[in-house]
C-alpha atoms as a PDB file:
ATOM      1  CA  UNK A   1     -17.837  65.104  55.929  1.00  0.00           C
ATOM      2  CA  UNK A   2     -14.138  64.004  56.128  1.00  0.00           C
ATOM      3  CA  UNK A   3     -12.683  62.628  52.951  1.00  0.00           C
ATOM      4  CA  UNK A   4     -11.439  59.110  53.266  1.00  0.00           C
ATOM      5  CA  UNK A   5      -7.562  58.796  51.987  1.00  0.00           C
ATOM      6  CA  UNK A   6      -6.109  55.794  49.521  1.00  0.00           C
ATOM      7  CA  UNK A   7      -4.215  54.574  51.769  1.00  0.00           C
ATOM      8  CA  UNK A   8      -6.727  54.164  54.737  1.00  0.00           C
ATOM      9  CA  UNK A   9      -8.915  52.430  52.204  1.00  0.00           C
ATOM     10  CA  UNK A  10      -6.634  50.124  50.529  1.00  0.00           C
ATOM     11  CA  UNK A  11      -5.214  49.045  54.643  1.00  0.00           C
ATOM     12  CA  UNK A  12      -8.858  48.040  55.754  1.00  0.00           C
ATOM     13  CA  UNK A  13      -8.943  46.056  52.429  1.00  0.00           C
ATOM     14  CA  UNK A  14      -5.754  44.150  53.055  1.00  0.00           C
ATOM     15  CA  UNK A  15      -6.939  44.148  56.420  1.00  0.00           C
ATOM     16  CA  UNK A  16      -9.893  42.129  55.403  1.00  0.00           C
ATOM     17  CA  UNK A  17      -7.890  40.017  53.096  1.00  0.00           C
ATOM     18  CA  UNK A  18      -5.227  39.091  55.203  1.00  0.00           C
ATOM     19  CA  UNK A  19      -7.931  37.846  58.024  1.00  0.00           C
ATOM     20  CA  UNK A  20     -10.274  35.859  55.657  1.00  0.00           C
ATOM     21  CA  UNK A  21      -6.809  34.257  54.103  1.00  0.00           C
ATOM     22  CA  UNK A  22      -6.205  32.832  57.601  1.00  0.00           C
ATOM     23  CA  UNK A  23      -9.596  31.843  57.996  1.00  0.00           C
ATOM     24  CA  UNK A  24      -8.992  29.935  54.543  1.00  0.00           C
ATOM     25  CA  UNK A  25      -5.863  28.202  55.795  1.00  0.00           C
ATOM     26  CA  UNK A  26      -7.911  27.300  59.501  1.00  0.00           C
ATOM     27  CA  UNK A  27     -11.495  26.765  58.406  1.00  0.00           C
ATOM     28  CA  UNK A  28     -10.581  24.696  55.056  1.00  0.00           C
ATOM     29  CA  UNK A  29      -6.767  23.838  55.159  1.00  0.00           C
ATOM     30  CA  UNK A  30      -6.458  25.135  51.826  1.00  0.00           C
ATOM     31  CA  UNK A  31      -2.701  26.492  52.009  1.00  0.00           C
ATOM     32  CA  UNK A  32      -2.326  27.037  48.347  1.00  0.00           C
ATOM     33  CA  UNK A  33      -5.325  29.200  48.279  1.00  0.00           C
ATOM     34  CA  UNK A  34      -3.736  30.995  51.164  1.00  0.00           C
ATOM     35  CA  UNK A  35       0.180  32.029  50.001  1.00  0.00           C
ATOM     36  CA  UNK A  36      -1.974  32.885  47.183  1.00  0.00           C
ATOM     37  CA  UNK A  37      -4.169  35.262  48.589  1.00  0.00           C
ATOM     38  CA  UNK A  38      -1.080  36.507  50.427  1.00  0.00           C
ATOM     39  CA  UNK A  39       0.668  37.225  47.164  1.00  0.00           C
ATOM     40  CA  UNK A  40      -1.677  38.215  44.981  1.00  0.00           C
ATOM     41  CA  UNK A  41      -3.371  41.179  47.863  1.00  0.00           C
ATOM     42  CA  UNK A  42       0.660  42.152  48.374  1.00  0.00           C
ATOM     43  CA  UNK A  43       1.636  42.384  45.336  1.00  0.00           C
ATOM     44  CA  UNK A  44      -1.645  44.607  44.173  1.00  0.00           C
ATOM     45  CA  UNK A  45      -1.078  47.208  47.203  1.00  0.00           C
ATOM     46  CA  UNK A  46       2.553  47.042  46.100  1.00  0.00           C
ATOM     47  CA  UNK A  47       1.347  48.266  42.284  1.00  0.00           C
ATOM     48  CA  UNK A  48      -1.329  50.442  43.546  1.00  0.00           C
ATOM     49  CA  UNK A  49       0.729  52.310  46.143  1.00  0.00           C
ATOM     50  CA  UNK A  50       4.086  52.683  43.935  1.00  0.00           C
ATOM     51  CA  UNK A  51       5.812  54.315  47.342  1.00  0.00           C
ATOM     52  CA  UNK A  52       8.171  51.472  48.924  1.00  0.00           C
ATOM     53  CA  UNK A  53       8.316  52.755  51.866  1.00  0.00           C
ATOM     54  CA  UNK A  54       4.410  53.537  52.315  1.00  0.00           C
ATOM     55  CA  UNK A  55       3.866  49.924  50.517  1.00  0.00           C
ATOM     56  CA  UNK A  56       5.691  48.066  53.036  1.00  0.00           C
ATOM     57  CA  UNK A  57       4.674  49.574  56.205  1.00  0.00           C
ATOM     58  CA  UNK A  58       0.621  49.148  54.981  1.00  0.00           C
ATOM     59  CA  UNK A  59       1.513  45.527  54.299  1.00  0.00           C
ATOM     60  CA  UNK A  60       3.613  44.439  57.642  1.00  0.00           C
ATOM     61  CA  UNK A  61       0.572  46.732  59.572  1.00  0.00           C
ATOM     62  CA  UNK A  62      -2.270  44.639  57.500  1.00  0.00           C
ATOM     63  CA  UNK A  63      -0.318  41.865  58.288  1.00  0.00           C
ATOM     64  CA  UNK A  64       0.281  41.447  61.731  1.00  0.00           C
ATOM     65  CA  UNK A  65      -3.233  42.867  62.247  1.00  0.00           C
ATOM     66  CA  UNK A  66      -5.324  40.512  60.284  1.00  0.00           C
ATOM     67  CA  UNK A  67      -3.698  37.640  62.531  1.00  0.00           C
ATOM     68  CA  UNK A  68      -4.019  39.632  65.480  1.00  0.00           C
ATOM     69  CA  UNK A  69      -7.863  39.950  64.276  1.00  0.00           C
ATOM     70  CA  UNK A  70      -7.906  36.268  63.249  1.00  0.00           C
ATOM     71  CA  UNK A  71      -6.990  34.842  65.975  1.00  0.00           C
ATOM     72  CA  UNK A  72      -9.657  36.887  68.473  1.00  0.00           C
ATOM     73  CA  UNK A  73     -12.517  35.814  65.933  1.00  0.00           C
ATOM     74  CA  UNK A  74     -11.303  32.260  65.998  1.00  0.00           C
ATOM     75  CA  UNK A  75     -11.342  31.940  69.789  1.00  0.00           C
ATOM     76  CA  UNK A  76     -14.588  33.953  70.299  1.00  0.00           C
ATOM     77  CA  UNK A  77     -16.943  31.268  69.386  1.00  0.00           C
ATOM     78  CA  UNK A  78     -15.728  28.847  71.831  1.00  0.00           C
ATOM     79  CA  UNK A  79     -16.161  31.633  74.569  1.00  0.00           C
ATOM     80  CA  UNK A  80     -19.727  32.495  73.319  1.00  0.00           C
ATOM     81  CA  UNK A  81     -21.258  29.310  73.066  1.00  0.00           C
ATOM     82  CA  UNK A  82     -20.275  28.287  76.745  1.00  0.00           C
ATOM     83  CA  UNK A  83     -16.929  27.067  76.683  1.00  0.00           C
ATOM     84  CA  UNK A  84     -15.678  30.099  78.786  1.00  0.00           C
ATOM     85  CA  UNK A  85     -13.094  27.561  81.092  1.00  0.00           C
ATOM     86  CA  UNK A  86     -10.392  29.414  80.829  1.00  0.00           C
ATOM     87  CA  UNK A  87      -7.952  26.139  80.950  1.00  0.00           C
ATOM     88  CA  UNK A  88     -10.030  25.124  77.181  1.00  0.00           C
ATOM     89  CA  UNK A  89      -9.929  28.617  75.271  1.00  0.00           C
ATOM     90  CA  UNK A  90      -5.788  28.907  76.540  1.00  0.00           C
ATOM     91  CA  UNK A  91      -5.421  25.754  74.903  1.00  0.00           C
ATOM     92  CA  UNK A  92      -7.058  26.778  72.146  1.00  0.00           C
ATOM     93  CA  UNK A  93      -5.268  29.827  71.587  1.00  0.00           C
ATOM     94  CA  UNK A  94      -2.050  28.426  72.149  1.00  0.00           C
ATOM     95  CA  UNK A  95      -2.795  25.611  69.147  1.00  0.00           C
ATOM     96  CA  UNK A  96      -3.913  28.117  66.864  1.00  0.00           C
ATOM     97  CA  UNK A  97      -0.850  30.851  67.253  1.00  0.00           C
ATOM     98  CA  UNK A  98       1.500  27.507  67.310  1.00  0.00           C
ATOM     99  CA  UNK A  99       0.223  26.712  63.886  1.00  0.00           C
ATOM    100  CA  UNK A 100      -0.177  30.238  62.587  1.00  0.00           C
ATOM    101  CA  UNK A 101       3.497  30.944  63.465  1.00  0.00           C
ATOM    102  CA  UNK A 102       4.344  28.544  62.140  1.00  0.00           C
ATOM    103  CA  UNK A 103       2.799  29.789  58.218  1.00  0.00           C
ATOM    104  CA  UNK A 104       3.699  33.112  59.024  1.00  0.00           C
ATOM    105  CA  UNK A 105       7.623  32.477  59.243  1.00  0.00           C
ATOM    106  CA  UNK A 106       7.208  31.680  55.276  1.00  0.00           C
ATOM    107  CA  UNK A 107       4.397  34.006  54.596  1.00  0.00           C
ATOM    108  CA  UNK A 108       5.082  37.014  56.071  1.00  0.00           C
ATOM    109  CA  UNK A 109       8.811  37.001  53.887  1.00  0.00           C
ATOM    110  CA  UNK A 110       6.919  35.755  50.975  1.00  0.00           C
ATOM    111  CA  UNK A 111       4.627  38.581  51.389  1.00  0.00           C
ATOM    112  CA  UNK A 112       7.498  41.752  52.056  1.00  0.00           C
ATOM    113  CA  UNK A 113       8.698  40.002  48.477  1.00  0.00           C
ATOM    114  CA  UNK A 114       5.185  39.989  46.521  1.00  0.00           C
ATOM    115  CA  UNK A 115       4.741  44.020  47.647  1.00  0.00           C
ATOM    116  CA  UNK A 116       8.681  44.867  46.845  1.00  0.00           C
ATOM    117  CA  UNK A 117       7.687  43.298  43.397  1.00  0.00           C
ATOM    118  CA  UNK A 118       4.085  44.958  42.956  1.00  0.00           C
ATOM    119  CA  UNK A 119       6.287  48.263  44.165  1.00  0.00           C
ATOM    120  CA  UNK A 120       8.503  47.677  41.545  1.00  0.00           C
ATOM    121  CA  UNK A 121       6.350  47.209  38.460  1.00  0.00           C
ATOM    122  CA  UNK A 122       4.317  49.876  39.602  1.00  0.00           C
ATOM    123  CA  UNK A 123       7.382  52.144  39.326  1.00  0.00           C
ATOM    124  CA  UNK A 124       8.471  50.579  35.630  1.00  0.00           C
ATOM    125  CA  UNK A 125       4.360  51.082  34.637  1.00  0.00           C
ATOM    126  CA  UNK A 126       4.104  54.838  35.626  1.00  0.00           C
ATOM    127  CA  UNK A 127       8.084  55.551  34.073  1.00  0.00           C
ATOM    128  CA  UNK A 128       5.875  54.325  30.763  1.00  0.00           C
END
């Protein structure tokens, strides 16, 4: 059996995070809750990671993937349940990567800033 490495692990769980943190700012319009699940799983994989470099590209990949992700598991619904016109789910998707793009040009930044920060203090923690 293949071992599983740290980093793999700790990508699917941002992964995870990232795409029920959209589903929190969609499904219940909590945007607090949201930039705070977006710092707060940033800055941890910042800490736990400790490599800049590594930290960074895990986040912007988790990321970009969880909306990616997001925004197929938003739309499927509407496509399952019979409302396959094509004119209906384009609108949809078009509303919902409006409004995510809008988020993400202050989240995403916000995010880069929480993992620098986790990446730092991890450093300053294992110097100690």
């Amino acid at each position: 059996m293949k071992n599983i490495s740290t980093p793999s692990i700790l990508g699917i769980s941002l992964l995870i995070i990232f795409i029920s943190g959209n589903f929190l700012l969609f499904a219940w319009q909590n945007i607090v809750g949201y930039y705070l699940l977006t710092i707060l799983a940033s800055f941890f994989i910042g800490a736990l990671t400790v490599n800049i470099e590594r930290s960074l590209k895990l986040d912007a990949i988790a990321f970009i993937a969880g909306c990616i992700v997001f925004i197929s598991l938003y739309i499927l619904p509407p496509m399952l349940y019979g409302q396959s016109y094509e004119r209906q789910v384009d609108v949809m998707i078009a509303l919902v990567t409006t409004q995510l793009a809008r988020t993400i040009i202050v989240s995403f930044p916000v995010s880069v800033f929480a993992c620098l920060f986790g990446c730092l203090s991890g450093i300053t923690s294992a110097e100690r």
